[in-house]
PDB file of N, CA and C in Angstrom:
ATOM      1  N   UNK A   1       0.802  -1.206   0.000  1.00  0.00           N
ATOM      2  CA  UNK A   1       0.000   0.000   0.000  1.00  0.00           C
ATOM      3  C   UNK A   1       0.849   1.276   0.000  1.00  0.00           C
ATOM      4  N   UNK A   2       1.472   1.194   0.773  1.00  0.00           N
ATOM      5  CA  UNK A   2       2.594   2.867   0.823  1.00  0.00           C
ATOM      6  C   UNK A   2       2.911   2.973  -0.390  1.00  0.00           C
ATOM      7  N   UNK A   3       3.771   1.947  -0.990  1.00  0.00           N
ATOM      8  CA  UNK A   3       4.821   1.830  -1.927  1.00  0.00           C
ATOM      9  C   UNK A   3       3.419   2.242  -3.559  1.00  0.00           C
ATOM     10  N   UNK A   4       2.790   1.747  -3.449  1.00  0.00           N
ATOM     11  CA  UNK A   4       1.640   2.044  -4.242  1.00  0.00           C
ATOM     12  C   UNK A   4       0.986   3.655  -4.566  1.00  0.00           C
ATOM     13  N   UNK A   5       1.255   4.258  -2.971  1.00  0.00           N
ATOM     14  CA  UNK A   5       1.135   5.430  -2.809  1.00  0.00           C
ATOM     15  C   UNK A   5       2.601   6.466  -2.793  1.00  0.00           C
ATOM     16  N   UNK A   6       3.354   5.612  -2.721  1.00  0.00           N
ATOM     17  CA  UNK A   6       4.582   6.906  -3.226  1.00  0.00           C
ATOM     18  C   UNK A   6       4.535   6.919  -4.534  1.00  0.00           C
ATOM     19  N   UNK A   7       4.183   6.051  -5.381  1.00  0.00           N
ATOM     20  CA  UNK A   7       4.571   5.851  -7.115  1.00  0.00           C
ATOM     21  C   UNK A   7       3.273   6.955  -7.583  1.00  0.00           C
ATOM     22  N   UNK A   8       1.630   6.554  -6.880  1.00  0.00           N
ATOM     23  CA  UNK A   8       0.997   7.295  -7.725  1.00  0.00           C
ATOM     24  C   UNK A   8       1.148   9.354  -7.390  1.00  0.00           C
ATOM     25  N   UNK A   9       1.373   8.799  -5.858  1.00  0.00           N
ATOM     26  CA  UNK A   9       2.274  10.811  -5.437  1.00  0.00           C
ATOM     27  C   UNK A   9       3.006  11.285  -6.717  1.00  0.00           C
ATOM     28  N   UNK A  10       4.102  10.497  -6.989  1.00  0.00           N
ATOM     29  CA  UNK A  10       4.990  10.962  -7.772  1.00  0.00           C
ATOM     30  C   UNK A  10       4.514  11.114  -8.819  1.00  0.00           C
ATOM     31  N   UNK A  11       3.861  10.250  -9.480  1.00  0.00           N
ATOM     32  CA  UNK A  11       3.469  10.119 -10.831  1.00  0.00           C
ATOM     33  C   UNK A  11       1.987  11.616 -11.016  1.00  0.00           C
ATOM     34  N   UNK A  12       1.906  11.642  -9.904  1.00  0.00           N
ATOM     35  CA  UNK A  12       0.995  13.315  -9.552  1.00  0.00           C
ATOM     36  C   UNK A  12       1.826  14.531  -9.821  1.00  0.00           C
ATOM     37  N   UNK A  13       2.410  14.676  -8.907  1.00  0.00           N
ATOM     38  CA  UNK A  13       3.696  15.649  -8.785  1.00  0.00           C
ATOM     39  C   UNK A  13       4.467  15.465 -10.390  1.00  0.00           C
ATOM     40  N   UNK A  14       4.587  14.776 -11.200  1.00  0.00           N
ATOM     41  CA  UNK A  14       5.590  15.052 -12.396  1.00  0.00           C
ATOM     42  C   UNK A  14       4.171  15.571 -13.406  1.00  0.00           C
ATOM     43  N   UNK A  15       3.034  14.884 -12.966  1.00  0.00           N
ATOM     44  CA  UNK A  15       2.512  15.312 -14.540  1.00  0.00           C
ATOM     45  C   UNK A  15       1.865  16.869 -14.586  1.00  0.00           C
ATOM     46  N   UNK A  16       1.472  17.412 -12.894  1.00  0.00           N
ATOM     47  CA  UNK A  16       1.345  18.941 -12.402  1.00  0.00           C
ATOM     48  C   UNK A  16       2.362  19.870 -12.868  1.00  0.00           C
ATOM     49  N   UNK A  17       3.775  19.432 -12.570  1.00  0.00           N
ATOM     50  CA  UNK A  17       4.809  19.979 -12.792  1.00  0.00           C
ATOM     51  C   UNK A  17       5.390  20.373 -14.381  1.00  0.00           C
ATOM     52  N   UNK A  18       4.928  19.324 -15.347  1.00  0.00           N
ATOM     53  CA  UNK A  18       5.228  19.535 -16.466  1.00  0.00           C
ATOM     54  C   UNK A  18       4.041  20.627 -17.184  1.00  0.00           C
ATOM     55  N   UNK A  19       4.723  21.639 -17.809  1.00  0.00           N
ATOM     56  CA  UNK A  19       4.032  22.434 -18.516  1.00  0.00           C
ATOM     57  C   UNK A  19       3.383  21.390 -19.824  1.00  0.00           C
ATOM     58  N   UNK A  20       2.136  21.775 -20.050  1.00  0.00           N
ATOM     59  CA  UNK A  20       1.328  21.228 -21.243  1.00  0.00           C
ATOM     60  C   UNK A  20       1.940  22.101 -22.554  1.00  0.00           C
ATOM     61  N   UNK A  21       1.903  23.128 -22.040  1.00  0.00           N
ATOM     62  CA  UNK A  21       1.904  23.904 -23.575  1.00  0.00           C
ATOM     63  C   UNK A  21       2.880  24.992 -24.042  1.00  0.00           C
ATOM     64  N   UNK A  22       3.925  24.424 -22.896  1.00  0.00           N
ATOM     65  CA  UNK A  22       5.583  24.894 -22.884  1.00  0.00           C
ATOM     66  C   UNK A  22       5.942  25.963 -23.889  1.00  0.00           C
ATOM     67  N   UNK A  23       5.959  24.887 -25.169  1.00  0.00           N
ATOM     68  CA  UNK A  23       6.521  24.935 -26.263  1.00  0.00           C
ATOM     69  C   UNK A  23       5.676  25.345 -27.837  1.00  0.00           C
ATOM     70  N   UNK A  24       4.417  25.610 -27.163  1.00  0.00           N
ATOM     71  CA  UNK A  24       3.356  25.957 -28.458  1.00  0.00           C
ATOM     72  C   UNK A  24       3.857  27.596 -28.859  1.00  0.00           C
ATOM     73  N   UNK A  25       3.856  26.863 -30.268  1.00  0.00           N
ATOM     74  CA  UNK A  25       4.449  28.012 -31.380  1.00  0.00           C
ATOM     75  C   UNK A  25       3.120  29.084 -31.515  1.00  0.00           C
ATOM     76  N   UNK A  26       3.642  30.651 -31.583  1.00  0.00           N
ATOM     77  CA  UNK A  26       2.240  31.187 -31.326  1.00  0.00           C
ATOM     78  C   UNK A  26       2.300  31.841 -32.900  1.00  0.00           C
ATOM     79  N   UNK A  27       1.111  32.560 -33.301  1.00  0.00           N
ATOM     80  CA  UNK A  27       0.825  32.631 -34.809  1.00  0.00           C
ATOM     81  C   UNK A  27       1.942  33.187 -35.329  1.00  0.00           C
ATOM     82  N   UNK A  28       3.098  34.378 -34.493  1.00  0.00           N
ATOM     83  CA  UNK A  28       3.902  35.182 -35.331  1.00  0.00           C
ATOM     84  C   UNK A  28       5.357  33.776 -35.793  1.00  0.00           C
ATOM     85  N   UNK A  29       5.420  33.146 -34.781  1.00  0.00           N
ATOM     86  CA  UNK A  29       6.571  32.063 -35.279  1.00  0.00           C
ATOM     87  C   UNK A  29       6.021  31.364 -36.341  1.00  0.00           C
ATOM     88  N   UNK A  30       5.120  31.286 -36.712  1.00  0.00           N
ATOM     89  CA  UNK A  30       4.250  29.669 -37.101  1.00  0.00           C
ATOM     90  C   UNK A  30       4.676  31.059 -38.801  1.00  0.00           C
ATOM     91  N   UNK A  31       3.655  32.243 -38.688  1.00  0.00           N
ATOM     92  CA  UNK A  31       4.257  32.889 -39.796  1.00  0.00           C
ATOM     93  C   UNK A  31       5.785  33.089 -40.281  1.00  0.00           C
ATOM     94  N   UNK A  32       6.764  33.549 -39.536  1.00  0.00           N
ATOM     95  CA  UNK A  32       8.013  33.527 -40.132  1.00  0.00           C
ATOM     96  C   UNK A  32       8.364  32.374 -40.484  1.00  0.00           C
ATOM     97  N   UNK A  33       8.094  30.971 -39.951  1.00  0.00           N
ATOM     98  CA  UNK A  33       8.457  29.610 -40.356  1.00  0.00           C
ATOM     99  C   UNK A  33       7.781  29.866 -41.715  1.00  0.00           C
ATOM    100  N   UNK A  34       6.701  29.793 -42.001  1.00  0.00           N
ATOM    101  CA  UNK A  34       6.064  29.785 -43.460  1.00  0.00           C
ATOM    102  C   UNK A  34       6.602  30.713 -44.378  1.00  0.00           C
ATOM    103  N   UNK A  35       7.125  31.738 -44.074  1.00  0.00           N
ATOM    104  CA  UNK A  35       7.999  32.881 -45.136  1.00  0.00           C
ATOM    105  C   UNK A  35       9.070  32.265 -45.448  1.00  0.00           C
ATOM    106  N   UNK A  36      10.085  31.966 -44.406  1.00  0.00           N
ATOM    107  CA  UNK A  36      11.174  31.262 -44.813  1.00  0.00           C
ATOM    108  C   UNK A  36      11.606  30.162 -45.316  1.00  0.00           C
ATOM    109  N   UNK A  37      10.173  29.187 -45.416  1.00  0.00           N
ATOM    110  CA  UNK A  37       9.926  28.118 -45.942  1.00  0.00           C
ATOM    111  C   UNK A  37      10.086  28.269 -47.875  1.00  0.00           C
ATOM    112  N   UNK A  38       9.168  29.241 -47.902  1.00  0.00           N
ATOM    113  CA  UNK A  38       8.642  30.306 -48.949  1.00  0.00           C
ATOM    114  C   UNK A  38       9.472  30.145 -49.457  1.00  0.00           C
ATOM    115  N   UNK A  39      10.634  31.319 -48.773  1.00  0.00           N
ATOM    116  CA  UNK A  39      12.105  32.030 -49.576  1.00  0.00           C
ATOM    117  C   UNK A  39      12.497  30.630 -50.205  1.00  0.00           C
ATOM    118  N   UNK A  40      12.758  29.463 -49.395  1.00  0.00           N
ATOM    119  CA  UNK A  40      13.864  28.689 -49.754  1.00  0.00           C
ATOM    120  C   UNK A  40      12.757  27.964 -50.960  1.00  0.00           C
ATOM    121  N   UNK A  41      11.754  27.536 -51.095  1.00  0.00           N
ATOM    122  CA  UNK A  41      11.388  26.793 -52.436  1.00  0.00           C
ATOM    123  C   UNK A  41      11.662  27.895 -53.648  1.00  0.00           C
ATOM    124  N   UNK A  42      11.429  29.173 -53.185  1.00  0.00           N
ATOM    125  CA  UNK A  42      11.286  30.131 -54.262  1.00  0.00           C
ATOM    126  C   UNK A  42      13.010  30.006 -54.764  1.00  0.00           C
ATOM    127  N   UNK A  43      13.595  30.373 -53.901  1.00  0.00           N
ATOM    128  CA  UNK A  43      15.460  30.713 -54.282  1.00  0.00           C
ATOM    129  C   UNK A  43      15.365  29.204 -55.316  1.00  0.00           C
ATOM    130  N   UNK A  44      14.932  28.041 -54.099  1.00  0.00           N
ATOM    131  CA  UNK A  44      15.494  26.698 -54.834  1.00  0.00           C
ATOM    132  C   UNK A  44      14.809  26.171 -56.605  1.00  0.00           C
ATOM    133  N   UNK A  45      13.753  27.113 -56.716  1.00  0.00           N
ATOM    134  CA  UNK A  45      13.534  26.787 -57.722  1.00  0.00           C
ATOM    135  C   UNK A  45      13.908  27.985 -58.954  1.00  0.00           C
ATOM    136  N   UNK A  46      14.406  28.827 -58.430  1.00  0.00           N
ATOM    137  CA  UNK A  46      15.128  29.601 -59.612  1.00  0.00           C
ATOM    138  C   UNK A  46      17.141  29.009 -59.618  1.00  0.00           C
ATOM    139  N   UNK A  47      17.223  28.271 -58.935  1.00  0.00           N
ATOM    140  CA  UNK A  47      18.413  28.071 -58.806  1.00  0.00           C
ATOM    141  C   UNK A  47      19.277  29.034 -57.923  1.00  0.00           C
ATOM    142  N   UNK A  48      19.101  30.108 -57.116  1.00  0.00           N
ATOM    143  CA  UNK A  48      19.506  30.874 -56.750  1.00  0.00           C
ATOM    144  C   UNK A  48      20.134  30.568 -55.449  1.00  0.00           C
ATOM    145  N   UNK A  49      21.227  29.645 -55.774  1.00  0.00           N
ATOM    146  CA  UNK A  49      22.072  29.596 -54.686  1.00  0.00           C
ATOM    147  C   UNK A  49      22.389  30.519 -53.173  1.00  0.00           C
ATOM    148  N   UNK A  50      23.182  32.010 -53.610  1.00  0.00           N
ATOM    149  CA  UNK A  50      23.680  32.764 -53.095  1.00  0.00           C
ATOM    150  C   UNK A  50      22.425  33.131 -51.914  1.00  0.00           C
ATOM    151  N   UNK A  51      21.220  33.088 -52.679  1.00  0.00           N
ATOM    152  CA  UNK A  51      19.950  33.667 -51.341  1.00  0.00           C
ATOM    153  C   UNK A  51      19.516  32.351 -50.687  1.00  0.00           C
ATOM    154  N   UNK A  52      19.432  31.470 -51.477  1.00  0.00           N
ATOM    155  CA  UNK A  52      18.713  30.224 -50.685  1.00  0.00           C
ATOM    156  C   UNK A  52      19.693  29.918 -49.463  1.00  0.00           C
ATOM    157  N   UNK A  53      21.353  29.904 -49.545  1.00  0.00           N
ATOM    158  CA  UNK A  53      22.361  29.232 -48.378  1.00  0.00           C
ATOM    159  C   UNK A  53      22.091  31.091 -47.155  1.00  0.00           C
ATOM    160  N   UNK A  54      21.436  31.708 -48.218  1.00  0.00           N
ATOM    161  CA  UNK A  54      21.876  33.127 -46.636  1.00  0.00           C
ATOM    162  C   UNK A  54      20.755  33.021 -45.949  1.00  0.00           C
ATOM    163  N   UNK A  55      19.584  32.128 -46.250  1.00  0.00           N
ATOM    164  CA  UNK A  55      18.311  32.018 -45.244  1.00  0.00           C
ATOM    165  C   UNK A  55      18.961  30.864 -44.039  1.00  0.00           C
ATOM    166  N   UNK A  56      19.557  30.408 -43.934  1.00  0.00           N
ATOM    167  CA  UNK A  56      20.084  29.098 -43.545  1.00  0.00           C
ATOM    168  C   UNK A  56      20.848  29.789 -41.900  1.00  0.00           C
ATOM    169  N   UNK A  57      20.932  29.213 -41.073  1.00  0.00           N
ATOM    170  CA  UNK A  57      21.447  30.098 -39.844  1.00  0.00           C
ATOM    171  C   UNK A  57      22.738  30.031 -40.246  1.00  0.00           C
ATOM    172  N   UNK A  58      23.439  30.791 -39.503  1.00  0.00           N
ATOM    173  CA  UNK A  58      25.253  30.741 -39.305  1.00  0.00           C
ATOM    174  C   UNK A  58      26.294  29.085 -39.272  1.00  0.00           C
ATOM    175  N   UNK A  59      24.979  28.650 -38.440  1.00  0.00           N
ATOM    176  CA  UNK A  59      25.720  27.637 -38.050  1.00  0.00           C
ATOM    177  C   UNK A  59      24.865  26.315 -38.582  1.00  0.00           C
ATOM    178  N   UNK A  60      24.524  26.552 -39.220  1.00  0.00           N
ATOM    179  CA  UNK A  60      23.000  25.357 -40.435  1.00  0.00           C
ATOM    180  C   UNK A  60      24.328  24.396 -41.073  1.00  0.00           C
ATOM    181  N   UNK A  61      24.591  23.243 -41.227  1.00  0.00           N
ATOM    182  CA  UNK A  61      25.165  22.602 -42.522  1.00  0.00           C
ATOM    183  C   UNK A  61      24.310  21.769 -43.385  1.00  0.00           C
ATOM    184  N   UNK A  62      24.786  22.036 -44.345  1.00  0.00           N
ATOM    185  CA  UNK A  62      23.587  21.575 -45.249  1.00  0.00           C
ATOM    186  C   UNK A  62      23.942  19.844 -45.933  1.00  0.00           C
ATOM    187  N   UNK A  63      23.437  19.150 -46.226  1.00  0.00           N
ATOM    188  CA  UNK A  63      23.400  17.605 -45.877  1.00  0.00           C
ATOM    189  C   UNK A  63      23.171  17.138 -47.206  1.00  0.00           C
TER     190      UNK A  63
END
């Protein structure tokens, strides 16, 4: 019985503790993701190297 009751305590305490919605992207990220998405089919389909690798972060390698 204890041992039953420390697991479901805990298992209380971690799922209170964890944020649900931490990490939800709010409309202005969700838009710049979709622009920059944009840029890169647009660059990639004119061939335009030089703009498509400068959307890419500093530290991006490309694969």
């Amino acid at each position: 019985m204890p041992r039953t009751f420390i697991i479901a305590l805990l298992s209380l305490v971690a799922t209170l503790t964890t944020p649900a919605f931490a990490d939800t992207p709010d409309d202005a990220k969700i838009a710049s993701i979709g622009h920059t998405l944009d840029s890169l089919h647009k660059a990639a389909s004119k061939a335009d190297g030089d703009t498509y690798f400068a959307l890419f972060a500093p530290d991006a390698v490309f694969i």
